[in-house]
C-alpha atoms as a PDB file:
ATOM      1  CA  UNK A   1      -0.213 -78.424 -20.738  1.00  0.00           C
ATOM      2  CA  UNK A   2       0.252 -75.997 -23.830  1.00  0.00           C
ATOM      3  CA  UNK A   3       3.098 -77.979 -25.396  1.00  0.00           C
ATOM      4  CA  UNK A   4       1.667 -81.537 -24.515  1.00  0.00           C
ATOM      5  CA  UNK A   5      -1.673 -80.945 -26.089  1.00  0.00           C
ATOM      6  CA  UNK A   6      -0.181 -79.515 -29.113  1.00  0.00           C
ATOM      7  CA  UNK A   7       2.577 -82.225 -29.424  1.00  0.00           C
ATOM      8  CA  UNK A   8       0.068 -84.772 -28.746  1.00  0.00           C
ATOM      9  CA  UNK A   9      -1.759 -83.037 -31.702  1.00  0.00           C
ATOM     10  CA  UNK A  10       1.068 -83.138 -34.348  1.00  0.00           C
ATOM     11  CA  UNK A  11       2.002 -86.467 -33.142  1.00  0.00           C
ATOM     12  CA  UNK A  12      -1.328 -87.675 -34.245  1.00  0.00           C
ATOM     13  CA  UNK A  13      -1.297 -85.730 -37.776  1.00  0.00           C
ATOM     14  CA  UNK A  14       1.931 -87.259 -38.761  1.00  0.00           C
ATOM     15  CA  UNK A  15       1.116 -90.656 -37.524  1.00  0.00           C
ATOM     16  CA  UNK A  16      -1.477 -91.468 -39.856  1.00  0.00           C
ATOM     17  CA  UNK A  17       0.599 -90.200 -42.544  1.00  0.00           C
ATOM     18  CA  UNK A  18       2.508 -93.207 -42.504  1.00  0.00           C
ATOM     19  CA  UNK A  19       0.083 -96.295 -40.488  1.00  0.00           C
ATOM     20  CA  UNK A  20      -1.848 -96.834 -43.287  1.00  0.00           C
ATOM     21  CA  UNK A  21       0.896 -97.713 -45.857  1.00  0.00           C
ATOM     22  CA  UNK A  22       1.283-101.317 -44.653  1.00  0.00           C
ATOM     23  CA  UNK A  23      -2.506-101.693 -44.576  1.00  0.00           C
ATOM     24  CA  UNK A  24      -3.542-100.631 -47.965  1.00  0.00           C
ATOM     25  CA  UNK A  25      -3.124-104.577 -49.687  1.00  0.00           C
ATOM     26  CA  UNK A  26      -5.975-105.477 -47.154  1.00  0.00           C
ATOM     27  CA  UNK A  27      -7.785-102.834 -48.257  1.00  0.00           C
ATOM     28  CA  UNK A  28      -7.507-103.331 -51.697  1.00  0.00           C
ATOM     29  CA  UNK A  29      -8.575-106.719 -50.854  1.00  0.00           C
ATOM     30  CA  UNK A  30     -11.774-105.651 -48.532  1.00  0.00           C
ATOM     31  CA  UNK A  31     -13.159-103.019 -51.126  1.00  0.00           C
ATOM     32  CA  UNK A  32     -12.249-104.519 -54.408  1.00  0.00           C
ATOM     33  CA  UNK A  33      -9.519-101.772 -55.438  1.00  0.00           C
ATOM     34  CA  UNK A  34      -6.390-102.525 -57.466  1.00  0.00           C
ATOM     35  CA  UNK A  35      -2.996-100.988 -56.914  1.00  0.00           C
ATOM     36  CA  UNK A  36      -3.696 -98.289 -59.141  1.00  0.00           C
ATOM     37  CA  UNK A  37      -6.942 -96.886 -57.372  1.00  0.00           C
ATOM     38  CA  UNK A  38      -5.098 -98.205 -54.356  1.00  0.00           C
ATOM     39  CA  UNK A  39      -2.833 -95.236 -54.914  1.00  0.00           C
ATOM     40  CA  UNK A  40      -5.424 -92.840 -54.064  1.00  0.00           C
ATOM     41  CA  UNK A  41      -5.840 -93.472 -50.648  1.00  0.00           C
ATOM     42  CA  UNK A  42      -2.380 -91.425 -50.121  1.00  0.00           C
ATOM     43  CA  UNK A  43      -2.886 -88.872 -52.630  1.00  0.00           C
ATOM     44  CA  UNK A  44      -6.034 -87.532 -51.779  1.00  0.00           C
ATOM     45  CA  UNK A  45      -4.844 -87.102 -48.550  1.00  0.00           C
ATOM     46  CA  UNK A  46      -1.532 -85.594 -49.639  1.00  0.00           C
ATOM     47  CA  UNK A  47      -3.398 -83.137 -52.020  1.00  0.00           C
ATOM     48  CA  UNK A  48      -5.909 -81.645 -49.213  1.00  0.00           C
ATOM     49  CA  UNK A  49      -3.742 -81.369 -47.284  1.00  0.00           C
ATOM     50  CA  UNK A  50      -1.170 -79.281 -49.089  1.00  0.00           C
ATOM     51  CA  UNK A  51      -3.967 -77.164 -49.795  1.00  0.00           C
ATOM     52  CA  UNK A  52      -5.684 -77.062 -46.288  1.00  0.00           C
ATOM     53  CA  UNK A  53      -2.547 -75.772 -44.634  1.00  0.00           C
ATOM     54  CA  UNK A  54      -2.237 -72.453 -45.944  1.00  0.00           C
ATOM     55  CA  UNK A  55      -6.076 -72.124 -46.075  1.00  0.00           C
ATOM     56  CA  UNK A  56      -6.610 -73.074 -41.985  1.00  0.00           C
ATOM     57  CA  UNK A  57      -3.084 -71.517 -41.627  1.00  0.00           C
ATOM     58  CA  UNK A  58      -5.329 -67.935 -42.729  1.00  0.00           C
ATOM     59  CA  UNK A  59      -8.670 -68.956 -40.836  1.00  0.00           C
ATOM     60  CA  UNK A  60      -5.962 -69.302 -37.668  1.00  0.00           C
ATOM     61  CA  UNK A  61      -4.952 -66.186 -37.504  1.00  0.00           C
ATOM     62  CA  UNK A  62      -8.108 -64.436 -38.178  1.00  0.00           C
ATOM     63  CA  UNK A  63     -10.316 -66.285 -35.695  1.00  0.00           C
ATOM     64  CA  UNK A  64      -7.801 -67.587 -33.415  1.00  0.00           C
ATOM     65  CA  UNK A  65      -5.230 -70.853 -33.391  1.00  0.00           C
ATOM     66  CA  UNK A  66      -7.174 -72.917 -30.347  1.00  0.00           C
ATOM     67  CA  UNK A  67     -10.101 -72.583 -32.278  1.00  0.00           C
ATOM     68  CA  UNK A  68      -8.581 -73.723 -35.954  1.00  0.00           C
ATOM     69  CA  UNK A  69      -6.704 -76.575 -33.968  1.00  0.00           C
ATOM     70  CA  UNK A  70      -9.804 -77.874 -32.307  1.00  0.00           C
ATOM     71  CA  UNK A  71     -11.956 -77.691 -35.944  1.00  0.00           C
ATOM     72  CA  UNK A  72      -9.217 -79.737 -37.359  1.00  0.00           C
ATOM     73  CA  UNK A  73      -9.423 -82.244 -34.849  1.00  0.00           C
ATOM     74  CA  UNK A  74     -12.778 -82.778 -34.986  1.00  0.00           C
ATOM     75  CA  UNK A  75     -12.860 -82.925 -38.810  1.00  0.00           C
ATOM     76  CA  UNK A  76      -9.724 -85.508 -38.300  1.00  0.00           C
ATOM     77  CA  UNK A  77     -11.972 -87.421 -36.218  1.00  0.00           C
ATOM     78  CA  UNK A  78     -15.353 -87.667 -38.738  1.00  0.00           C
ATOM     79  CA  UNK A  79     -12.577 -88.198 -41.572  1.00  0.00           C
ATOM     80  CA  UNK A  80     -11.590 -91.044 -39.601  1.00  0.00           C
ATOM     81  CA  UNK A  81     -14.978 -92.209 -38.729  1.00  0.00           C
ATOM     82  CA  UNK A  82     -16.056 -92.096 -42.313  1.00  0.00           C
ATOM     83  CA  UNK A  83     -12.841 -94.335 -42.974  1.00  0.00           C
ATOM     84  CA  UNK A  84     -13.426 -96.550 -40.276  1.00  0.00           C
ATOM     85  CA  UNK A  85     -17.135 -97.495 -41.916  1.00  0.00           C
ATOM     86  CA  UNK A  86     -16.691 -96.888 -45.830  1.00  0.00           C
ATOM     87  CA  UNK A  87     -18.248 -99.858 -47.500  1.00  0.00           C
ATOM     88  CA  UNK A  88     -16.197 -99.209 -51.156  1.00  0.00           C
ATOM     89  CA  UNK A  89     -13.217 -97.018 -52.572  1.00  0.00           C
ATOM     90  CA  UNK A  90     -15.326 -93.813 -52.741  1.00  0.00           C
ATOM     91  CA  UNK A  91     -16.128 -93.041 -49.113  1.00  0.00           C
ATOM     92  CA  UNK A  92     -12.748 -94.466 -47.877  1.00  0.00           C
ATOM     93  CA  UNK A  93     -11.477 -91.616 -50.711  1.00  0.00           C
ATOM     94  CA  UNK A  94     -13.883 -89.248 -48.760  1.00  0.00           C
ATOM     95  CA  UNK A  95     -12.741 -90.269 -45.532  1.00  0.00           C
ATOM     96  CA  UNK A  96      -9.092 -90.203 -46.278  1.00  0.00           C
ATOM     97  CA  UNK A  97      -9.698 -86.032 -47.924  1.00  0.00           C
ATOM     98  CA  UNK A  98     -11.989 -85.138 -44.711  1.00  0.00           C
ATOM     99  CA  UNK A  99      -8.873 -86.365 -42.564  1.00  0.00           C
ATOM    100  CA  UNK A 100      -6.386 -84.141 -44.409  1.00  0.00           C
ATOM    101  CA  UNK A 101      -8.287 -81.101 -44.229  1.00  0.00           C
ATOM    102  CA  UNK A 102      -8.465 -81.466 -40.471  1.00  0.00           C
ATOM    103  CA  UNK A 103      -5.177 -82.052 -40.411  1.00  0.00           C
ATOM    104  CA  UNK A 104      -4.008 -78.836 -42.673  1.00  0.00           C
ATOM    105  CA  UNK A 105      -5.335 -77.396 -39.106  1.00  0.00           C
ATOM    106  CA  UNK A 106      -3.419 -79.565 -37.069  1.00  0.00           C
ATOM    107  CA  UNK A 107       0.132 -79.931 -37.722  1.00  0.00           C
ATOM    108  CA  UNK A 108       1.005 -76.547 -38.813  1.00  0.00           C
ATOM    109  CA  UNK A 109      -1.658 -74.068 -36.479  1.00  0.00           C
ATOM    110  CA  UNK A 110       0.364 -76.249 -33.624  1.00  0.00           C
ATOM    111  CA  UNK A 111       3.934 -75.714 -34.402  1.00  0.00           C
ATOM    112  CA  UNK A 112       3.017 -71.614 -35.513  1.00  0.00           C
ATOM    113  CA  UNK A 113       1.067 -71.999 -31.848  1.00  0.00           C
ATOM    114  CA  UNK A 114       3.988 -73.687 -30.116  1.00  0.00           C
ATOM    115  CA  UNK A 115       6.672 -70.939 -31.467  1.00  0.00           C
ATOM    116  CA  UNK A 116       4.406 -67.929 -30.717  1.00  0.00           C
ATOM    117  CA  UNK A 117       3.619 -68.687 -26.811  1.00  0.00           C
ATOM    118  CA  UNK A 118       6.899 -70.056 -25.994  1.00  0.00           C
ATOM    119  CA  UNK A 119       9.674 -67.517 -24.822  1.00  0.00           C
ATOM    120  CA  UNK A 120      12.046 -67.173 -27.176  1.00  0.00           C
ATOM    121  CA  UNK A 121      14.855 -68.053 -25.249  1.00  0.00           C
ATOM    122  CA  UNK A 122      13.210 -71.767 -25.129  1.00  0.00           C
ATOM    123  CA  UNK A 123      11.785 -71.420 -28.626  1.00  0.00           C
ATOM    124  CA  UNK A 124      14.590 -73.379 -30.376  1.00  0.00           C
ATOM    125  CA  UNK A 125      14.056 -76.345 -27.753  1.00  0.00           C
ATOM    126  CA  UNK A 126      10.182 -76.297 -28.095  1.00  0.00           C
ATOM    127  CA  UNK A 127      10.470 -76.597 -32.133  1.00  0.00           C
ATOM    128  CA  UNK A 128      13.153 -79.192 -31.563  1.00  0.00           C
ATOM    129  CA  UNK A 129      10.315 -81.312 -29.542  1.00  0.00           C
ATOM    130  CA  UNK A 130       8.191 -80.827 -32.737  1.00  0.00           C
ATOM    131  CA  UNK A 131      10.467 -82.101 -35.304  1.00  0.00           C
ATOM    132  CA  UNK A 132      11.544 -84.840 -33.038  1.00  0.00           C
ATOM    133  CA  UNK A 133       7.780 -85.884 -32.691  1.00  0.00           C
ATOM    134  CA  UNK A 134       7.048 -85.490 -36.345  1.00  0.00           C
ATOM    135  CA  UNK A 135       9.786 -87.897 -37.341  1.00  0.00           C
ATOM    136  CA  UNK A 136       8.855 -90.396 -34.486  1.00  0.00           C
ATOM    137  CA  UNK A 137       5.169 -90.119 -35.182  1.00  0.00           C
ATOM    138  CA  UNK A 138       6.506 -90.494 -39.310  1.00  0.00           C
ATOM    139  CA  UNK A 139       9.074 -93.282 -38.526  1.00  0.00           C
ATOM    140  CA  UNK A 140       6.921 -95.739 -35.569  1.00  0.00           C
ATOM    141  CA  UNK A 141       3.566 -95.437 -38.351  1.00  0.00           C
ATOM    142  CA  UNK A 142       4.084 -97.831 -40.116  1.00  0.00           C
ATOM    143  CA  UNK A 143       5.234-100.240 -37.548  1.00  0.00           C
ATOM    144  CA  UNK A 144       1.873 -99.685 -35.849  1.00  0.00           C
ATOM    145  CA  UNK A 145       0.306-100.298 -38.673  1.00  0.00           C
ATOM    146  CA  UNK A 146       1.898-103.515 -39.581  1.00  0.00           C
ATOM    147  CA  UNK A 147       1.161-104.286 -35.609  1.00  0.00           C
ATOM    148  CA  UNK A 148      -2.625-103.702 -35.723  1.00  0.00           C
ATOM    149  CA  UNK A 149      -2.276-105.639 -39.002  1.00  0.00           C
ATOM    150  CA  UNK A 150      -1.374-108.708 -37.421  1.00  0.00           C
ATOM    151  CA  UNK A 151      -4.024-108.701 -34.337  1.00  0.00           C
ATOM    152  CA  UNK A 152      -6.804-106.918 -35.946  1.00  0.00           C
ATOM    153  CA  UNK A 153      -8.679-105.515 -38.901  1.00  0.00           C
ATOM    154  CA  UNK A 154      -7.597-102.693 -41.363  1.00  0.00           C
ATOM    155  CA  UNK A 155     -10.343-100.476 -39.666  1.00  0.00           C
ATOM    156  CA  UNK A 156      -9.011-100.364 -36.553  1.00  0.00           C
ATOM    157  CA  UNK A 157      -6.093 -98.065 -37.799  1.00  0.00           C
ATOM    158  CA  UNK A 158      -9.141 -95.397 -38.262  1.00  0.00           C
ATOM    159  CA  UNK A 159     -10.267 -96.627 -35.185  1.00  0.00           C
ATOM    160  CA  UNK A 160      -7.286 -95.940 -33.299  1.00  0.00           C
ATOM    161  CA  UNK A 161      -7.406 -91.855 -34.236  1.00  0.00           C
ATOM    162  CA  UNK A 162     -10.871 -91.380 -32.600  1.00  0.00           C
ATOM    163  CA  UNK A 163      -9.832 -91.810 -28.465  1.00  0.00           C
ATOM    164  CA  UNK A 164      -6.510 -89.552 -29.487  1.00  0.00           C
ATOM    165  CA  UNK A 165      -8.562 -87.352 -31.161  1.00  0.00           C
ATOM    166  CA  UNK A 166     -11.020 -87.114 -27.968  1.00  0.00           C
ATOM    167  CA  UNK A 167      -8.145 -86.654 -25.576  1.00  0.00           C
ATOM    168  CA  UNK A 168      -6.355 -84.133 -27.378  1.00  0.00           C
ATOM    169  CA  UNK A 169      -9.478 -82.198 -27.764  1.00  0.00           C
ATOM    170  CA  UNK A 170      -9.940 -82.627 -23.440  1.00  0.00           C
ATOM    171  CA  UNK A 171      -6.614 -81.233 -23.317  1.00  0.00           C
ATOM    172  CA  UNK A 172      -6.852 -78.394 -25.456  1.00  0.00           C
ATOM    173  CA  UNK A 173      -9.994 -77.248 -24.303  1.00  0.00           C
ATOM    174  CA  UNK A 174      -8.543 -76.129 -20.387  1.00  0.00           C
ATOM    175  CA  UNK A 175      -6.005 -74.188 -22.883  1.00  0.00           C
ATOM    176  CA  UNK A 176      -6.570 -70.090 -23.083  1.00  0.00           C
ATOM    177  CA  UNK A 177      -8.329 -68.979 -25.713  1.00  0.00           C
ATOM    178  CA  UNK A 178      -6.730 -66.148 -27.834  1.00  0.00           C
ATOM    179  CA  UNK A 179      -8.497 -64.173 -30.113  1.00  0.00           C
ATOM    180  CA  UNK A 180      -7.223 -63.751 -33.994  1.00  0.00           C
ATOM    181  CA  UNK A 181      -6.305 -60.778 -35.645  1.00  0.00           C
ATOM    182  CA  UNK A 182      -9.877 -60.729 -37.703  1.00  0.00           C
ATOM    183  CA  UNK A 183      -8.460 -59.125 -40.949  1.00  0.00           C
ATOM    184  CA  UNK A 184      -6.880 -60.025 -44.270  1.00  0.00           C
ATOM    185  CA  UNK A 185      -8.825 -61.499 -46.834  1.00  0.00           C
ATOM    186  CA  UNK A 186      -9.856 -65.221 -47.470  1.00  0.00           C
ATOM    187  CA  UNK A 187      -9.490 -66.757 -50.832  1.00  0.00           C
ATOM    188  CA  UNK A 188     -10.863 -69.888 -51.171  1.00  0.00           C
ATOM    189  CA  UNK A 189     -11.080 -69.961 -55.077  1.00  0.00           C
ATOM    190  CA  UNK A 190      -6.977 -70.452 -55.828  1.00  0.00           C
ATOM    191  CA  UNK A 191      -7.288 -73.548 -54.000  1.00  0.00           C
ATOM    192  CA  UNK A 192     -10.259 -74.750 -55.500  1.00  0.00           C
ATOM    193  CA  UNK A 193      -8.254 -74.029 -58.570  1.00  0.00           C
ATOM    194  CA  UNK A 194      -4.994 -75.715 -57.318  1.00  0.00           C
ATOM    195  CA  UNK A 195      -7.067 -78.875 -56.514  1.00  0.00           C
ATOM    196  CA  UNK A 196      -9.179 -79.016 -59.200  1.00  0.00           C
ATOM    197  CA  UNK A 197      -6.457 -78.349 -61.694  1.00  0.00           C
ATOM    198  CA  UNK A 198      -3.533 -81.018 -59.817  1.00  0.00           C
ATOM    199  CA  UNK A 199      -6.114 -83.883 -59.770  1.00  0.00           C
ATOM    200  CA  UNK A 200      -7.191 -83.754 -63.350  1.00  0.00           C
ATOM    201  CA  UNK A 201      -3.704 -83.952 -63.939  1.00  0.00           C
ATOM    202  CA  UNK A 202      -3.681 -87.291 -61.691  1.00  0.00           C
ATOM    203  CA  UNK A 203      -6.410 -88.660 -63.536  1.00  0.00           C
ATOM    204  CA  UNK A 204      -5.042 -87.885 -66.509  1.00  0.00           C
ATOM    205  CA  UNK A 205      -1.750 -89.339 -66.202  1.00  0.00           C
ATOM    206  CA  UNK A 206      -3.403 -92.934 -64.574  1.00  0.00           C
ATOM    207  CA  UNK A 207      -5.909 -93.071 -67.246  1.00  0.00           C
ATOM    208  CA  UNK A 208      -2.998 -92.518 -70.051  1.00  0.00           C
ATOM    209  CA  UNK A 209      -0.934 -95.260 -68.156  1.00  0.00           C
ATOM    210  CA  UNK A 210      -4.656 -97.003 -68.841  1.00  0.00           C
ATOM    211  CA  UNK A 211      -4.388 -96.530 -72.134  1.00  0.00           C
ATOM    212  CA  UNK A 212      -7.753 -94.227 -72.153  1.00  0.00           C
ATOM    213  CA  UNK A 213      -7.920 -91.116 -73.949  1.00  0.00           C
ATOM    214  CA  UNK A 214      -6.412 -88.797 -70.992  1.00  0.00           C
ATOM    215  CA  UNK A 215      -6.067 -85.285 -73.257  1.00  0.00           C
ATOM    216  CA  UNK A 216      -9.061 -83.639 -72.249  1.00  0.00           C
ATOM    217  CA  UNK A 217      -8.946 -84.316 -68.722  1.00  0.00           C
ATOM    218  CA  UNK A 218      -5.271 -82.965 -69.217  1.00  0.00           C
ATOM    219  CA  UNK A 219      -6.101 -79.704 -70.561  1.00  0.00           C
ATOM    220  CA  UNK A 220      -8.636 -78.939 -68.313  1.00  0.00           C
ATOM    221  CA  UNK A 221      -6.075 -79.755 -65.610  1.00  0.00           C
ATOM    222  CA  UNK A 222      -3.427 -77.274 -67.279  1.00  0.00           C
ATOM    223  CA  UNK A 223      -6.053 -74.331 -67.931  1.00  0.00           C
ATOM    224  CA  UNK A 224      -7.242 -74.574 -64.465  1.00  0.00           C
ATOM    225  CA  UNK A 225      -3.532 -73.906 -63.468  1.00  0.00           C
ATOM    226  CA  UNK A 226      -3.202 -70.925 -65.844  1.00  0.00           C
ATOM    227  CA  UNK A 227      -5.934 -69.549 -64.234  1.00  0.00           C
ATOM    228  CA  UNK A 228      -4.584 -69.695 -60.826  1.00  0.00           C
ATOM    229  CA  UNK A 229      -1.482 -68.681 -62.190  1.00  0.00           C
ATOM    230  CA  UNK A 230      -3.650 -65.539 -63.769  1.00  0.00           C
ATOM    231  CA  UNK A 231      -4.886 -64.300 -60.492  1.00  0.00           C
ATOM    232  CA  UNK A 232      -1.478 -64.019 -59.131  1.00  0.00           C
ATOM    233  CA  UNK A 233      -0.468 -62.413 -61.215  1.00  0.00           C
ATOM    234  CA  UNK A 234      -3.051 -59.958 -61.402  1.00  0.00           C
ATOM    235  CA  UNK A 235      -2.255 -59.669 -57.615  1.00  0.00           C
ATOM    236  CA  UNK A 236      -5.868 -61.412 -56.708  1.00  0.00           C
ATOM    237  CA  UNK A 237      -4.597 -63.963 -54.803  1.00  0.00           C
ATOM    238  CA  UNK A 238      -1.288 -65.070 -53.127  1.00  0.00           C
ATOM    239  CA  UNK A 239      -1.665 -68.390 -52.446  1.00  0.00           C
ATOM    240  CA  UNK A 240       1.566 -69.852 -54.335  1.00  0.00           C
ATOM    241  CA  UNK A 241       3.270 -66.598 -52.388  1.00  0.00           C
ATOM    242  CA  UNK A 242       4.952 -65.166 -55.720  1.00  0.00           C
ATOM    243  CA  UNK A 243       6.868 -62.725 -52.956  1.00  0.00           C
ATOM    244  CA  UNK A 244       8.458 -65.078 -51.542  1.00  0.00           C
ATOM    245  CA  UNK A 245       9.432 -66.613 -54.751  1.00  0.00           C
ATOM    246  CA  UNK A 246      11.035 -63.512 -55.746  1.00  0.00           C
ATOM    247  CA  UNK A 247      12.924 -62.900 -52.368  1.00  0.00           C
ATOM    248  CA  UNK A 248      14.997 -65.693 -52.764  1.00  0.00           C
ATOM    249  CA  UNK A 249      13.209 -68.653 -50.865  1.00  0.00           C
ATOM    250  CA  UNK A 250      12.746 -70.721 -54.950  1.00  0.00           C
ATOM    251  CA  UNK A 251      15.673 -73.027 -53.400  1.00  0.00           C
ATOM    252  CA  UNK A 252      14.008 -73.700 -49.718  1.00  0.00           C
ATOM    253  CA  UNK A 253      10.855 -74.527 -51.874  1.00  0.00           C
ATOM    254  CA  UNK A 254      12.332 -76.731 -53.972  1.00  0.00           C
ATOM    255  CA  UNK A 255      14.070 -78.432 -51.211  1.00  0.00           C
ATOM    256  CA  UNK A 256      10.956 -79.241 -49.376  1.00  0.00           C
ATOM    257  CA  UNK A 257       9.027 -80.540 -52.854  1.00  0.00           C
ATOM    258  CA  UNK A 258      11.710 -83.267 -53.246  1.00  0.00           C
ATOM    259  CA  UNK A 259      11.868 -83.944 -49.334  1.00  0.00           C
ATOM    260  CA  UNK A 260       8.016 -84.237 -49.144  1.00  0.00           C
ATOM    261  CA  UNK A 261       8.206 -86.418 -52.765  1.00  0.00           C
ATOM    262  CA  UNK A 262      10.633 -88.831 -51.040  1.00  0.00           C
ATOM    263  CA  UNK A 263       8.866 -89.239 -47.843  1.00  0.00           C
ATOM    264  CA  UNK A 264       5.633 -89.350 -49.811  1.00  0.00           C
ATOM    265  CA  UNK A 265       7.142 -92.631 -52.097  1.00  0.00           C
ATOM    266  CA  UNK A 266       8.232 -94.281 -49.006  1.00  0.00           C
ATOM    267  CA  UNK A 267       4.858 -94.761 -48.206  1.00  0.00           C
ATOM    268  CA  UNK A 268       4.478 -97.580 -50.952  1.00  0.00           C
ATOM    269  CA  UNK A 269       7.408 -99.360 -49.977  1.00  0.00           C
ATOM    270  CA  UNK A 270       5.285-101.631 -47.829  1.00  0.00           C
ATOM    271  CA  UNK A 271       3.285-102.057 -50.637  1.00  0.00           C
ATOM    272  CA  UNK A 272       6.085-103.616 -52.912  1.00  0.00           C
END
């Protein structure tokens, strides 16, 4: 029951990852939005939920990962509600970022859940399942997508997440409950400055390929950044884990950036 619930989980984060991609030319058409706000859609979700991760990764193991996992199903859920009902681009934005924050508790709080309980002589074969589900959840998306598509309306690709979301949530609930650690300290402003700082940059560079005046908007996207890069170095945060930097793990970093790049710009390719 452990591993099902929690495979059913990630399956469910990484399948709306990709299900929207063949949907978003209907939705430009529904809402009025043109390829470039269009773009959006995908990068507010990517951008909460690079930052949700470590931040529900933290709340996980100070109040527990059944707990964290549950929160970000629910907030999965309303994201996808919101979605399923937004009546223009901004609450279908607000839908899409409520969906990734759930799912910063989803995806990873399952896997770190997945390797702690299972012994560790099956431990190799349990995070096998995971990656195996990820890239079938990743891969079949946007084939569902394109299938609801062709029988039904764009909102029933948010519609689809709400019974999953239910079940999961049955399943998880006749799961133990283990109780966190309760310590270390929670920082919530380096990722208010991370977000800030990366989607002024966004703006910036769409409103320069505009042709609008984009340099303020650009600074104030750069000095939020030397901020956060201030408090690490003052050692008041470690969100962007400068230790880790240091101990050799630049390249594994750097690997993952241009991995999650290229899977991110496959998403468009249904677009085009």
């Amino acid at each position: 029951m452990l591993i099902a619930s929690y495979l059913l989980g990630i399956f469910l984060g990484a399948l709306d990852m990709g299900i929207v991609s063949p949907a978003l030319p209907a939705i430009g058409r529904a809402l009025d939005l043109g390829n470039q706000q269009l773009v959006y859609v995908v990068t507010v979700y990517s951008l909460v939920y690079a930052l949700a991760m470590p931040l529900l990764g933290k709340l996980a193991d100070r109040y527990g990962r059944k707990r964290v996992f549950q929160v970000g199903l629910l907030l999965f859920g309303l994201g996808s509600l919101i979605a399923l009902f937004s009546a223009n681009g901004y609450w279908l934005f607000l839908g899409r970022g409520v969906q990734a924050l759930g799912g910063g508790g989803i995806v990873p709080v399952a896997t770190a859940e997945i390797a702690v309980c299972v012994p560790p002589t099956k431990r190799g074969t349990a995070l096998g399942m995971v990656g195996a589900v990820f890239g079938l959840a990743s891969l079949i998306g946007p084939n569902v997508g394109g299938l609801i598509l062709q029988y039904a309306a764009w909102q029933d690709i948010f519609a689809l997440n709400l019974p999953l979301v239910f079940l999961v949530v049955l399943m998880s609930s006749r799961l133990p409950t283990l109780p966190g650690k309760g310590e270390g300290k929670l920082d919530f402003v380096s990722p208010l400055l991370l977000g800030l700082g990366f989607f002024l940059v966004m703006v910036a560079i769409d409103d320069w390929r505009s042709g609008r005046a984009s340099i303020p908007l650009l600074l104030g996207g750069v000095i939020l950044l030397l901020f956060l890069w201030r408090r690490e170095k003052r050692g008041l945060s470690t969100f962007l884990a400068p230790a880790a930097w240091r101990a050799g793990a630049a390249p594994v970093f750097l690997l993952a950036g241009c991995t999650g790049a290229t899977m991110a710009a496959m998403v468009y390719v249904p677009l085009y």
